[in-house]
PDB file of N, CA and C in Angstrom:
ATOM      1  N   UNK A   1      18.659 -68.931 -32.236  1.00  0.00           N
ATOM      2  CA  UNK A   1      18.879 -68.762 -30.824  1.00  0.00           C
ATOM      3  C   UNK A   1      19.125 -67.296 -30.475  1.00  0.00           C
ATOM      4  N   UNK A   2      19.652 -66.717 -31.422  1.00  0.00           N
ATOM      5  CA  UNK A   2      19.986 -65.082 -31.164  1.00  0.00           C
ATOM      6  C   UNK A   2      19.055 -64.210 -31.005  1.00  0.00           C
ATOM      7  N   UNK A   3      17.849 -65.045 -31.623  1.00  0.00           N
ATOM      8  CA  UNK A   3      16.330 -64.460 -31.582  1.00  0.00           C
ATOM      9  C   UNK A   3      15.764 -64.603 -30.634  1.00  0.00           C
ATOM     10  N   UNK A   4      15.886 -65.579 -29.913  1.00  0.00           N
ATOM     11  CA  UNK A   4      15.086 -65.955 -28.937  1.00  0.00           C
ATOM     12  C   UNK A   4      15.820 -65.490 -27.651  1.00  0.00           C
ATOM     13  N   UNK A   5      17.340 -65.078 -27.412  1.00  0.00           N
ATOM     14  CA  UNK A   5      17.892 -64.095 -26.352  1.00  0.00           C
ATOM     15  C   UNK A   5      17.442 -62.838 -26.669  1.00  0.00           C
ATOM     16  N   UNK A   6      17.549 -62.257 -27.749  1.00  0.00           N
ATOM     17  CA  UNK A   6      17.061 -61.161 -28.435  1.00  0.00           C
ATOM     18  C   UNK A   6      15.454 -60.565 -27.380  1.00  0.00           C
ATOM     19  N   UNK A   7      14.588 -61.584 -27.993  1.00  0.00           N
ATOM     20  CA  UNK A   7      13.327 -61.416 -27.425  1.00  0.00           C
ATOM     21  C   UNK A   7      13.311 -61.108 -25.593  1.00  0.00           C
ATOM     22  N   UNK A   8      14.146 -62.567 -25.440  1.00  0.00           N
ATOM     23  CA  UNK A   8      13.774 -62.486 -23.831  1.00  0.00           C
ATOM     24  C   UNK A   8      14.754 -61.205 -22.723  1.00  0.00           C
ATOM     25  N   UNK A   9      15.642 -60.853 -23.656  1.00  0.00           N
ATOM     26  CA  UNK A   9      16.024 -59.038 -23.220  1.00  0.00           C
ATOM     27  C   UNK A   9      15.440 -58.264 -23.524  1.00  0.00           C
ATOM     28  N   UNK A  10      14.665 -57.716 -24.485  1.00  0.00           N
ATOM     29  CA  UNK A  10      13.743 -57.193 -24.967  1.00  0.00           C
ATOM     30  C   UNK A  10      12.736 -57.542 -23.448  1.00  0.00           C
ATOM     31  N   UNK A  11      11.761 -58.287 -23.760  1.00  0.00           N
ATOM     32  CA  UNK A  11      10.632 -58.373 -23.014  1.00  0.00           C
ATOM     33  C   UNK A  11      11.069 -58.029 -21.818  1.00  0.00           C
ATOM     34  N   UNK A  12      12.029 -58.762 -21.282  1.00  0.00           N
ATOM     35  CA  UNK A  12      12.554 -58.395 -19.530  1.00  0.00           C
ATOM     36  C   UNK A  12      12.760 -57.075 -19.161  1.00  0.00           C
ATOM     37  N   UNK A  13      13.083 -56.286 -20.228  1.00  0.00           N
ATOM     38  CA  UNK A  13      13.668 -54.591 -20.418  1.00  0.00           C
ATOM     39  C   UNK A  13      12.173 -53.689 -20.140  1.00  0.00           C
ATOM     40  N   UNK A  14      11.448 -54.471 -21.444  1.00  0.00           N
ATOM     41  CA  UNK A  14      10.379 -53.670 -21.517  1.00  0.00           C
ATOM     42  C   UNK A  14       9.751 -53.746 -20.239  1.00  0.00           C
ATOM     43  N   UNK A  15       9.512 -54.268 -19.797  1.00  0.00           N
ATOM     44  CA  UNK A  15       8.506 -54.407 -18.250  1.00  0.00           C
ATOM     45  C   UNK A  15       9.084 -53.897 -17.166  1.00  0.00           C
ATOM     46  N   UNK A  16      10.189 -53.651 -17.213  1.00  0.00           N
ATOM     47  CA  UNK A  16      11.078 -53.198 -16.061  1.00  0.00           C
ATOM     48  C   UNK A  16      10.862 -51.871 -16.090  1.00  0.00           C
ATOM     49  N   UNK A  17      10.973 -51.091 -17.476  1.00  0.00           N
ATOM     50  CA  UNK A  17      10.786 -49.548 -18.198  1.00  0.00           C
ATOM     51  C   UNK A  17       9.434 -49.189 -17.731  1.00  0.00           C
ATOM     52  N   UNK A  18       8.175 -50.344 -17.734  1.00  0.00           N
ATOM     53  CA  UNK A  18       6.788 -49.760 -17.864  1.00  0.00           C
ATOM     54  C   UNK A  18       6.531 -49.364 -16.503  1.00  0.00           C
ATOM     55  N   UNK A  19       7.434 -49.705 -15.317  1.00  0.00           N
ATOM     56  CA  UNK A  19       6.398 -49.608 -14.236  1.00  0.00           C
ATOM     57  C   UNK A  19       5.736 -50.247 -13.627  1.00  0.00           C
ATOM     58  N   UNK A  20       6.255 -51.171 -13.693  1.00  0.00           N
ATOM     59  CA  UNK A  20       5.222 -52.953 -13.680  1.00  0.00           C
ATOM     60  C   UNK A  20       4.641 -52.216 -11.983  1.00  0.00           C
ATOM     61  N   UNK A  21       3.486 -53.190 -11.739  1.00  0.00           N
ATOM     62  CA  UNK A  21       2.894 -52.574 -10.356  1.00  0.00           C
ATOM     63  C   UNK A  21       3.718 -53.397  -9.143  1.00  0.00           C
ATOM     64  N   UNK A  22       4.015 -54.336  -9.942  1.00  0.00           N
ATOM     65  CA  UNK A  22       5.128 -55.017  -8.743  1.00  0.00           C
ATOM     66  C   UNK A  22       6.115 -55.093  -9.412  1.00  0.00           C
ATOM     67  N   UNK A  23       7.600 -54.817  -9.328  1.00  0.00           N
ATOM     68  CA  UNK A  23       8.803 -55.636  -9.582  1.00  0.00           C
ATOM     69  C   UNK A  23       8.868 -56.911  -9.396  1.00  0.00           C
ATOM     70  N   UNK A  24       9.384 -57.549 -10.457  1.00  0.00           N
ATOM     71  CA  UNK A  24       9.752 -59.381 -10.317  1.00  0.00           C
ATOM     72  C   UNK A  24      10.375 -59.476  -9.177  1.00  0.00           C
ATOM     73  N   UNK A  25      10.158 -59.956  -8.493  1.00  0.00           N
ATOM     74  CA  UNK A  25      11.585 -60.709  -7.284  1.00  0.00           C
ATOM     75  C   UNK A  25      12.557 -61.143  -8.148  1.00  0.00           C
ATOM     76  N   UNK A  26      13.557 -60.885  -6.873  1.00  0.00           N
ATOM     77  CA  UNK A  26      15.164 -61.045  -7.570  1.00  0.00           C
ATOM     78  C   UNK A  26      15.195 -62.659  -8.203  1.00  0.00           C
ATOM     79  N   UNK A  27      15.612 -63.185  -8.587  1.00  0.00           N
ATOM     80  CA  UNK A  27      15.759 -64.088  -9.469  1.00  0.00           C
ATOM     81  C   UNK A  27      15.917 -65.550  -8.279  1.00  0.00           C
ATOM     82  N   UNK A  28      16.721 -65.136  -7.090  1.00  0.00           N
ATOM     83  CA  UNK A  28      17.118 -65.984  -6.213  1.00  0.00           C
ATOM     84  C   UNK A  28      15.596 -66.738  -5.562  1.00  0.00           C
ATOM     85  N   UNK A  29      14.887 -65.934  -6.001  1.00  0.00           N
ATOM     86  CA  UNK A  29      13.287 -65.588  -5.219  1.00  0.00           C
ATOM     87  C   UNK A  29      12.215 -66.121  -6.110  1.00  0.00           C
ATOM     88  N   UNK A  30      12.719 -66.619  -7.192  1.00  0.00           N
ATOM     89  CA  UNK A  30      11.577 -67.743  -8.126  1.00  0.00           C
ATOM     90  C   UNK A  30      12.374 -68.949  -8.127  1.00  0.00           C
ATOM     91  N   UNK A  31      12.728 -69.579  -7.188  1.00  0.00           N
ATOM     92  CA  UNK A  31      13.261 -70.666  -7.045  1.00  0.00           C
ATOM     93  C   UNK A  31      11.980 -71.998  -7.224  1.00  0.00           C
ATOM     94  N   UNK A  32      11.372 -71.472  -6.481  1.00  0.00           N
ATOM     95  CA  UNK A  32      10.389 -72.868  -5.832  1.00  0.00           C
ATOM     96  C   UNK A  32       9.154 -72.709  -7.304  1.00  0.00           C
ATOM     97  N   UNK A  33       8.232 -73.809  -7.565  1.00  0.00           N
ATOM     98  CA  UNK A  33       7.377 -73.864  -8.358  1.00  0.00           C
ATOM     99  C   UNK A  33       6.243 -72.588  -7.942  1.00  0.00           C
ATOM    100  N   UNK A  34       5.900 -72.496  -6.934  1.00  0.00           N
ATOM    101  CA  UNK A  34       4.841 -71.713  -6.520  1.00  0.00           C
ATOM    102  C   UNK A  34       5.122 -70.179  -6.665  1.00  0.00           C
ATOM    103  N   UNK A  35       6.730 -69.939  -6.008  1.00  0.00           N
ATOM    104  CA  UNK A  35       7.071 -68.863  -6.329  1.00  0.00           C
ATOM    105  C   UNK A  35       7.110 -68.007  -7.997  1.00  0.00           C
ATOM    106  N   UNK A  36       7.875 -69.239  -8.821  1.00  0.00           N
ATOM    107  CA  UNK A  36       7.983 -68.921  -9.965  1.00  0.00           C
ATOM    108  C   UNK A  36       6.594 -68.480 -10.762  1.00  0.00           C
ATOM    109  N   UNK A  37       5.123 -69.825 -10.368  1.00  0.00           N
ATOM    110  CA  UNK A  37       4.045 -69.284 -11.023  1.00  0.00           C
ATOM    111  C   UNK A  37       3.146 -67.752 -10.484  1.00  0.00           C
ATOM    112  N   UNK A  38       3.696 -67.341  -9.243  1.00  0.00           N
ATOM    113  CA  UNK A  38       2.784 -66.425  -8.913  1.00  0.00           C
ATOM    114  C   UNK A  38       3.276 -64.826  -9.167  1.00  0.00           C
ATOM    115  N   UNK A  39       4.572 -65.249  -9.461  1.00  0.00           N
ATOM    116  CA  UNK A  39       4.916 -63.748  -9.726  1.00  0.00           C
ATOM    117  C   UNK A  39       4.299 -63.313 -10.885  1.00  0.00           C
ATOM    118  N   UNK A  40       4.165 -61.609 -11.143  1.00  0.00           N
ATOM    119  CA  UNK A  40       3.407 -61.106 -11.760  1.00  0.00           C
ATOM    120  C   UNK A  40       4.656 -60.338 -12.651  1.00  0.00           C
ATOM    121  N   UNK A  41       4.613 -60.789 -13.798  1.00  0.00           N
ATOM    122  CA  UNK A  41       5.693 -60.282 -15.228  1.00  0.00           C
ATOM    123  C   UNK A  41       6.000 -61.546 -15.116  1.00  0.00           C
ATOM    124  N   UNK A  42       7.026 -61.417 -16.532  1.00  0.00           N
ATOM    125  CA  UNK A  42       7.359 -62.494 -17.127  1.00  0.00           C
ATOM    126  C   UNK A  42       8.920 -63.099 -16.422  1.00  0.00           C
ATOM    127  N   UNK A  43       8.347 -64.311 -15.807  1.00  0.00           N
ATOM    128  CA  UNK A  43       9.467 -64.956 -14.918  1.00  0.00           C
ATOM    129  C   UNK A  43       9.917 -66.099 -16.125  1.00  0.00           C
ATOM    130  N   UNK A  44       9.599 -66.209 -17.190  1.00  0.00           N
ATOM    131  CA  UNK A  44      10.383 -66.630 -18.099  1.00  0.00           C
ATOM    132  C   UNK A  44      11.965 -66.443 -18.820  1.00  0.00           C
ATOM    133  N   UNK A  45      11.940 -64.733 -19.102  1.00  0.00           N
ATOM    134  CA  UNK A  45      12.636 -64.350 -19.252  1.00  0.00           C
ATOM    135  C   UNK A  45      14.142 -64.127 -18.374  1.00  0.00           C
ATOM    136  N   UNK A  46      14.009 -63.788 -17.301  1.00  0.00           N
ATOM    137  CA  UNK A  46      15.312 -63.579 -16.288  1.00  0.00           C
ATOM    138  C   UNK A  46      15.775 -65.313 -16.238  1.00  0.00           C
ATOM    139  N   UNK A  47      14.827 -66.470 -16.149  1.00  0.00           N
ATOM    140  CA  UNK A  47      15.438 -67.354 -15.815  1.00  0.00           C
ATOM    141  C   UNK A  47      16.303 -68.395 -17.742  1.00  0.00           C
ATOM    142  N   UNK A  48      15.204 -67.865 -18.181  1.00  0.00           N
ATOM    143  CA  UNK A  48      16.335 -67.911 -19.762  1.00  0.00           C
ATOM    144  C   UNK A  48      17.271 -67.541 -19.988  1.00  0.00           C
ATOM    145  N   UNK A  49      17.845 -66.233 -19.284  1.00  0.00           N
ATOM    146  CA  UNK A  49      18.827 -65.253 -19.065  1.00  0.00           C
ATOM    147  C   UNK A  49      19.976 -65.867 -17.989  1.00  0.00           C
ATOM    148  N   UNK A  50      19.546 -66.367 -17.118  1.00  0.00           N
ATOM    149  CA  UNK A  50      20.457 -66.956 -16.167  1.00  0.00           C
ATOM    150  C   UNK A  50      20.801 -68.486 -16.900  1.00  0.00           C
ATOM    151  N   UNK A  51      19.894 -69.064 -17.276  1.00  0.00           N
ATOM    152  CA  UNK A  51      20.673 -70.515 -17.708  1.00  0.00           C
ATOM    153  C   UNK A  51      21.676 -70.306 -19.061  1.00  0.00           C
ATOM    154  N   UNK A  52      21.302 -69.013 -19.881  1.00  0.00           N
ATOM    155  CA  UNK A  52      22.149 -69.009 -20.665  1.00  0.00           C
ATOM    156  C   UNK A  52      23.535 -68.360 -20.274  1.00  0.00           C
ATOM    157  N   UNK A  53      23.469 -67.513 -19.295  1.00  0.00           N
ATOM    158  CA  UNK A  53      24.756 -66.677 -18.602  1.00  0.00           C
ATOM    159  C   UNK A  53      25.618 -68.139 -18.031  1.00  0.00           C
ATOM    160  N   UNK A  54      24.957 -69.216 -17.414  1.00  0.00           N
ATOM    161  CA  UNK A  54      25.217 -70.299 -16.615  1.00  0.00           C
ATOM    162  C   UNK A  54      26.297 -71.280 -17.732  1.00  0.00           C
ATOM    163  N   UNK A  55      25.615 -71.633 -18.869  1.00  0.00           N
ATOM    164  CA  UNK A  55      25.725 -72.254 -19.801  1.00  0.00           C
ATOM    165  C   UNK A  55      27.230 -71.530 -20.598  1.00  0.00           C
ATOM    166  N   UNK A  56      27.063 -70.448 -20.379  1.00  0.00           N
ATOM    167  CA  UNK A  56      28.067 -69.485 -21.832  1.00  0.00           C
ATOM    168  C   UNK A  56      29.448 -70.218 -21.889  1.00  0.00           C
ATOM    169  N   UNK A  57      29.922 -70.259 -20.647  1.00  0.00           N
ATOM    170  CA  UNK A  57      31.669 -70.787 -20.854  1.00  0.00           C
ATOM    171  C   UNK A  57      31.702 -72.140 -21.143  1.00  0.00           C
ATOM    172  N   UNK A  58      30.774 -73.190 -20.346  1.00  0.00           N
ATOM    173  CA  UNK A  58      31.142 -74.227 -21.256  1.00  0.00           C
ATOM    174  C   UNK A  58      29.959 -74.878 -21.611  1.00  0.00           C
ATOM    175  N   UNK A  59      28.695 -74.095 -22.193  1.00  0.00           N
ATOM    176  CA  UNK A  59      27.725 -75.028 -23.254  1.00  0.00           C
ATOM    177  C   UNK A  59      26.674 -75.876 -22.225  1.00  0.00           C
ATOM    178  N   UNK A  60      26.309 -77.104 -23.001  1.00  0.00           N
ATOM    179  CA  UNK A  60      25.704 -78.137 -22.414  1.00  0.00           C
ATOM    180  C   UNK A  60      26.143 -78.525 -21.310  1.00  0.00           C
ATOM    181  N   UNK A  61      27.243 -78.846 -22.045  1.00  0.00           N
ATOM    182  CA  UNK A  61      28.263 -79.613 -20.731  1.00  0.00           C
ATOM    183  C   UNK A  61      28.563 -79.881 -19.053  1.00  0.00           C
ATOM    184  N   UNK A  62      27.695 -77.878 -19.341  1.00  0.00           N
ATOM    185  CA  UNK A  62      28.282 -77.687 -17.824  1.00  0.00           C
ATOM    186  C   UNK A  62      26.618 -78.303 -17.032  1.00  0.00           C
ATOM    187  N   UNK A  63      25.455 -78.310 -17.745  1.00  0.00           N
ATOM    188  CA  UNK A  63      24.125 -78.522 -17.036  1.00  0.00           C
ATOM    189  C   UNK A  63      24.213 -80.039 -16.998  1.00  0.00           C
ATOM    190  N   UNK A  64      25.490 -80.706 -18.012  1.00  0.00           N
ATOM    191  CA  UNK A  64      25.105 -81.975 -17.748  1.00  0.00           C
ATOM    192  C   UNK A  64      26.065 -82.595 -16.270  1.00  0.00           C
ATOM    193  N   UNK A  65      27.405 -82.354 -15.963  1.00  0.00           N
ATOM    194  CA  UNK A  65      28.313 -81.694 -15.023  1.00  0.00           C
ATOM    195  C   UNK A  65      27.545 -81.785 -13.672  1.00  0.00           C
ATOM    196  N   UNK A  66      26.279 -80.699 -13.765  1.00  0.00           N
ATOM    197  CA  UNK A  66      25.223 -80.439 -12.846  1.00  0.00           C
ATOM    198  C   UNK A  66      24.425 -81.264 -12.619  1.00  0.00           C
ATOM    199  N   UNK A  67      23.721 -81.957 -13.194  1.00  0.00           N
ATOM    200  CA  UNK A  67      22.655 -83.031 -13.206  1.00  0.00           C
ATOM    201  C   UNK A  67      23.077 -84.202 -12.618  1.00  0.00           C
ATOM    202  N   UNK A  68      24.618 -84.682 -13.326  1.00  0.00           N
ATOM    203  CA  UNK A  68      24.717 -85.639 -13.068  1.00  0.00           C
ATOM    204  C   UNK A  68      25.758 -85.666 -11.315  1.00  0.00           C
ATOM    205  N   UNK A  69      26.130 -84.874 -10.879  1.00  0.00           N
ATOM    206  CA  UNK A  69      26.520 -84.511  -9.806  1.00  0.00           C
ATOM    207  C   UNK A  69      25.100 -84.315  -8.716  1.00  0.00           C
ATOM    208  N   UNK A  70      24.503 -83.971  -9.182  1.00  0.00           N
ATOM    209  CA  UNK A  70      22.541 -83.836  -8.489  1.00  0.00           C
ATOM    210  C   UNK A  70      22.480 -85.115  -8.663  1.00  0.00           C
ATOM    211  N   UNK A  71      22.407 -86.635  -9.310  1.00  0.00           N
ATOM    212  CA  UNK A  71      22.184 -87.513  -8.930  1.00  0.00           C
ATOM    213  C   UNK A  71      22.949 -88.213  -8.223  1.00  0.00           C
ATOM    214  N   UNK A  72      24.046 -88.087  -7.747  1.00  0.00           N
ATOM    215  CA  UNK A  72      25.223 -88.217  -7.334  1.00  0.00           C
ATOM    216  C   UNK A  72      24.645 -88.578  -5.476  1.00  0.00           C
ATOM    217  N   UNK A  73      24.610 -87.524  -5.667  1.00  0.00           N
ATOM    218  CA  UNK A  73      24.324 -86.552  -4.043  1.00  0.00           C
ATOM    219  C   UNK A  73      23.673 -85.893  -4.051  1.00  0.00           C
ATOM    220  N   UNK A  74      22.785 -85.536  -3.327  1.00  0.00           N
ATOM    221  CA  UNK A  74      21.600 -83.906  -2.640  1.00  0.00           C
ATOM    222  C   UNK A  74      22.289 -82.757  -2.674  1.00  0.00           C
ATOM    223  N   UNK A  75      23.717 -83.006  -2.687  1.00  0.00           N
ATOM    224  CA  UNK A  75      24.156 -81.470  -2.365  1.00  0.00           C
ATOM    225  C   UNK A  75      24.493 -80.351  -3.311  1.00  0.00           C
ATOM    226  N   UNK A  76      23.539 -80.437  -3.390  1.00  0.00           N
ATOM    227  CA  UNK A  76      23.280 -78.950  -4.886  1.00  0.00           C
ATOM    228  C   UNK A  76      24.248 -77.813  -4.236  1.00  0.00           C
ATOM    229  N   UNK A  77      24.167 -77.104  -3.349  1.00  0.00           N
ATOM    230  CA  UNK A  77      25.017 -76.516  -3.612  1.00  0.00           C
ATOM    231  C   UNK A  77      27.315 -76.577  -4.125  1.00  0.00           C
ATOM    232  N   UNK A  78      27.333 -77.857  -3.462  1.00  0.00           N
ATOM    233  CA  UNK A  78      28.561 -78.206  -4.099  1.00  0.00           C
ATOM    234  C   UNK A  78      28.678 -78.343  -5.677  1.00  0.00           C
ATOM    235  N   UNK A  79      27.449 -79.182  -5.711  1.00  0.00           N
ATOM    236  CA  UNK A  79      27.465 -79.570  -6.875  1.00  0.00           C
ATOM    237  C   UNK A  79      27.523 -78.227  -8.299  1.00  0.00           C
ATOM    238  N   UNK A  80      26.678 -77.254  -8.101  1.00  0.00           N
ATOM    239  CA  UNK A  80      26.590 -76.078  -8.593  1.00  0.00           C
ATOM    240  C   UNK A  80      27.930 -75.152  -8.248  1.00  0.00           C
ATOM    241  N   UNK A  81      28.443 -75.355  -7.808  1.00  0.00           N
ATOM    242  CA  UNK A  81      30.053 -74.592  -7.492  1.00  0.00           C
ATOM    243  C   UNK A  81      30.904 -75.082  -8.261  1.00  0.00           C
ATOM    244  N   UNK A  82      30.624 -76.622  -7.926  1.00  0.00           N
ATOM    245  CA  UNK A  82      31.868 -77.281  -9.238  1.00  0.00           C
ATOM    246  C   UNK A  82      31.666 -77.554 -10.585  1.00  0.00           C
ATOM    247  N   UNK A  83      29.787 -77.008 -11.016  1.00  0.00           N
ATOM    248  CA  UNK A  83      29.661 -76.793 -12.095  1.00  0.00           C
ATOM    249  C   UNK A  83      29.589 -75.690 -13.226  1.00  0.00           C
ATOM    250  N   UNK A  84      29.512 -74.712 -12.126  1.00  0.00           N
ATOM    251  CA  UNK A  84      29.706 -73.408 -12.845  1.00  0.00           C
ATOM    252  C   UNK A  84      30.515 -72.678 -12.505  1.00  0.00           C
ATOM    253  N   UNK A  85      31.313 -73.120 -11.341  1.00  0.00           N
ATOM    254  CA  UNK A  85      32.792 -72.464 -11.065  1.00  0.00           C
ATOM    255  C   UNK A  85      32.396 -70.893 -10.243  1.00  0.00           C
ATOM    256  N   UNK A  86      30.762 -71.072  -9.242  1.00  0.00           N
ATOM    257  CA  UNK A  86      30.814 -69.916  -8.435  1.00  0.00           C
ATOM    258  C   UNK A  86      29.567 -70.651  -7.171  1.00  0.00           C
ATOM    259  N   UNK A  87      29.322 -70.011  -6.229  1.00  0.00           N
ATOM    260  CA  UNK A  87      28.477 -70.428  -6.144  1.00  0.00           C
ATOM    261  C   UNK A  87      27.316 -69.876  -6.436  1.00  0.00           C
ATOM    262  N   UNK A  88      26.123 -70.618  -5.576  1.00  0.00           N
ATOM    263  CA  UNK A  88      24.828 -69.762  -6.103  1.00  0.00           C
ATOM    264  C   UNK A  88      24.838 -68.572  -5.737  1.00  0.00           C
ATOM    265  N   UNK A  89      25.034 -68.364  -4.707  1.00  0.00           N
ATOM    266  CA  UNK A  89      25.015 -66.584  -3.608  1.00  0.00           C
ATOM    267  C   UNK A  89      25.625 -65.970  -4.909  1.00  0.00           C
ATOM    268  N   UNK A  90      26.424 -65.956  -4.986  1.00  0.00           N
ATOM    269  CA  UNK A  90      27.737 -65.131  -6.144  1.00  0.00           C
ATOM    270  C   UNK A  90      27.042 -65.146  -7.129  1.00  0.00           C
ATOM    271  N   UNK A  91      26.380 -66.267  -7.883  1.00  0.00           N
ATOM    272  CA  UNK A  91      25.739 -66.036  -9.309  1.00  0.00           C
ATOM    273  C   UNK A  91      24.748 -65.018  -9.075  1.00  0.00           C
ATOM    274  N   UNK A  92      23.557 -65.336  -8.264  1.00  0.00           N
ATOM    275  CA  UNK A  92      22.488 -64.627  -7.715  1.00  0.00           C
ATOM    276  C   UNK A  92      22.683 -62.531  -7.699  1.00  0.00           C
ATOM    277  N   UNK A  93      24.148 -62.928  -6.904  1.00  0.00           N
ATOM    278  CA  UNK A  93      24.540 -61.194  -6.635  1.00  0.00           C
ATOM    279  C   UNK A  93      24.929 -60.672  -7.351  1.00  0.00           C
ATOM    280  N   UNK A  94      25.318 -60.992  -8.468  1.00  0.00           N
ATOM    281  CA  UNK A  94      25.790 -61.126  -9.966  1.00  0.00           C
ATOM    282  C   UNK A  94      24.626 -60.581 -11.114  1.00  0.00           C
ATOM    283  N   UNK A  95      24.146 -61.497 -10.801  1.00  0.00           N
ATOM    284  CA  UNK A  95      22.968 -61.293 -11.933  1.00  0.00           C
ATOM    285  C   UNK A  95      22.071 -60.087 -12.250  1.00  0.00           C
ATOM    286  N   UNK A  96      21.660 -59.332 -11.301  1.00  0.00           N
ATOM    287  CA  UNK A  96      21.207 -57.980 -12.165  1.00  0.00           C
ATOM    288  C   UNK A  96      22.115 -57.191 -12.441  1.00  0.00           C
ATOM    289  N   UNK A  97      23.487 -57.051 -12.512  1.00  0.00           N
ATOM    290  CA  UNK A  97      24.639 -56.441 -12.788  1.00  0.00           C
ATOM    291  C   UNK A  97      24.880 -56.996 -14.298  1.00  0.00           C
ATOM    292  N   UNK A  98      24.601 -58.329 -14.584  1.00  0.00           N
ATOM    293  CA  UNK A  98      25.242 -59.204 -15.511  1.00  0.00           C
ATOM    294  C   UNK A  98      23.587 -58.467 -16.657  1.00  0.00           C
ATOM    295  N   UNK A  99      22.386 -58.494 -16.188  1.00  0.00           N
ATOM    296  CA  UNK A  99      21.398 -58.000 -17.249  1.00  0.00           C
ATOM    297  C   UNK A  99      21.028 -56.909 -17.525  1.00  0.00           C
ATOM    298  N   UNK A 100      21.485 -56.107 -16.804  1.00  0.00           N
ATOM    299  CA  UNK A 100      21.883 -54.810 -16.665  1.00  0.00           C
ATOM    300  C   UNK A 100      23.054 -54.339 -17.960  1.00  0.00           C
ATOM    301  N   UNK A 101      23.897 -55.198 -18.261  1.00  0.00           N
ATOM    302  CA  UNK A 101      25.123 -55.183 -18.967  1.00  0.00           C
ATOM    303  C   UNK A 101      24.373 -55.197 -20.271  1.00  0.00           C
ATOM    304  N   UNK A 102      23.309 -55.943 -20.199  1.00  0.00           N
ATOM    305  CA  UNK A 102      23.363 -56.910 -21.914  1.00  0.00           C
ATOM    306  C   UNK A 102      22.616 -55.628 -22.772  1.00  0.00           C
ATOM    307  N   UNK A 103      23.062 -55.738 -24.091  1.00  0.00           N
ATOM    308  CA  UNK A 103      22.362 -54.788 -25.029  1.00  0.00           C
ATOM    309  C   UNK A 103      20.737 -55.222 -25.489  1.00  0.00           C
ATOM    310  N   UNK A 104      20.067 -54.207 -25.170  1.00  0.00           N
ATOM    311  CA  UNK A 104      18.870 -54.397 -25.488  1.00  0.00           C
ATOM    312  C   UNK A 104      18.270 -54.377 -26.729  1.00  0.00           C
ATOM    313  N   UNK A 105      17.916 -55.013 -27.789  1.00  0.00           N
ATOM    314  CA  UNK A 105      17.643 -54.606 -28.876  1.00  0.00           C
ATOM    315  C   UNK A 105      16.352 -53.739 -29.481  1.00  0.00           C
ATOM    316  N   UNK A 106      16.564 -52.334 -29.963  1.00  0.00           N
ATOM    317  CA  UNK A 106      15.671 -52.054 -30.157  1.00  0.00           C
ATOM    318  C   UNK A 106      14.155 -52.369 -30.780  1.00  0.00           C
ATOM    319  N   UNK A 107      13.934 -53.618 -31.522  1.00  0.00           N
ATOM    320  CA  UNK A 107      13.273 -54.273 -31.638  1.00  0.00           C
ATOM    321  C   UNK A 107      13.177 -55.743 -32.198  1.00  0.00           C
ATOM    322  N   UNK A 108      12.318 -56.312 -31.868  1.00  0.00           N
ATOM    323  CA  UNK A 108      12.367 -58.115 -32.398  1.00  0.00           C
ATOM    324  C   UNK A 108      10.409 -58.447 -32.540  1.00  0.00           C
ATOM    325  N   UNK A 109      10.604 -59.075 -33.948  1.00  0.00           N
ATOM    326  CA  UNK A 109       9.306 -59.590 -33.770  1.00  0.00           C
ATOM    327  C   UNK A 109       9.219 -61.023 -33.243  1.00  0.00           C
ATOM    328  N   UNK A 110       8.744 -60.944 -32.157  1.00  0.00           N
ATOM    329  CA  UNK A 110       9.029 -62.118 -30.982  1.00  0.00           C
ATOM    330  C   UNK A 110       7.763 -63.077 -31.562  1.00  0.00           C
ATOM    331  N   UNK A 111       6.770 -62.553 -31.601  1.00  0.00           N
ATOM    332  CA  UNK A 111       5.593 -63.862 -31.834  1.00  0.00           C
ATOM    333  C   UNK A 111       5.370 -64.371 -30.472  1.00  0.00           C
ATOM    334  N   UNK A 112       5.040 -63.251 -29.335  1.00  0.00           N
ATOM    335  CA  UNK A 112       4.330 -63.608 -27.898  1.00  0.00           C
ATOM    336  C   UNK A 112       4.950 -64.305 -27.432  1.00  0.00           C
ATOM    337  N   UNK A 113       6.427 -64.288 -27.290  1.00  0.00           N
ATOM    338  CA  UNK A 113       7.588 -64.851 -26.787  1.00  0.00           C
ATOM    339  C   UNK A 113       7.495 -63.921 -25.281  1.00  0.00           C
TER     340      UNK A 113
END
């Protein structure tokens, strides 16, 4: 697993460094299916990055917390407040501060990760 965060900071770093011809949209901004497939760089990575930032304090637990509160009720955003203890706005405004933080590793053989 250390490999595979490894990689997806790596890759997210590297593209950010190259100049990409577009910047990814902020993370809040690949929400929807359409959004997520049309952006140009790898929208894999930031959102691997957020479920694991999401996940860190309490594990599985907290996506299951989430899910099962989403079947509960529609109201995702409650539901996501009382599962990760912020809301979305806050995670969202958070988050390039939070990948910004992380150490980049100077290299990983990813295997087109």
């Amino acid at each position: 697993f250390a490999t595979g965060r490894g990689c997806n900071i790596k890759e997210y770093a590297d593209f950010n460094s190259r100049g990409p011809p577009a910047p990814l949209p902020p993370l809040s901004q690949l929400e929807t299916v359409q959004a997520f497939q049309q952006a140009q760089g790898p929208t894999y990575d930031p959102s691997f990055l957020a479920m694991d930032q999401l996940t860190a304090g309490g594990g599985l637990a907290t996506l299951k917390t989430y899910w099962t509160a989403i079947a509960a009720t529609p109201d995702w955003p409650t539901a996501f407040q009382n599962a990760f203890g912020q809301s979305s706005a806050a995670f969202y405004a958070q988050f390039p501060g939070y990948v910004a933080g992380l150490s980049v590793p100077s290299s990983y053989a990813c295997g087109g990760i």
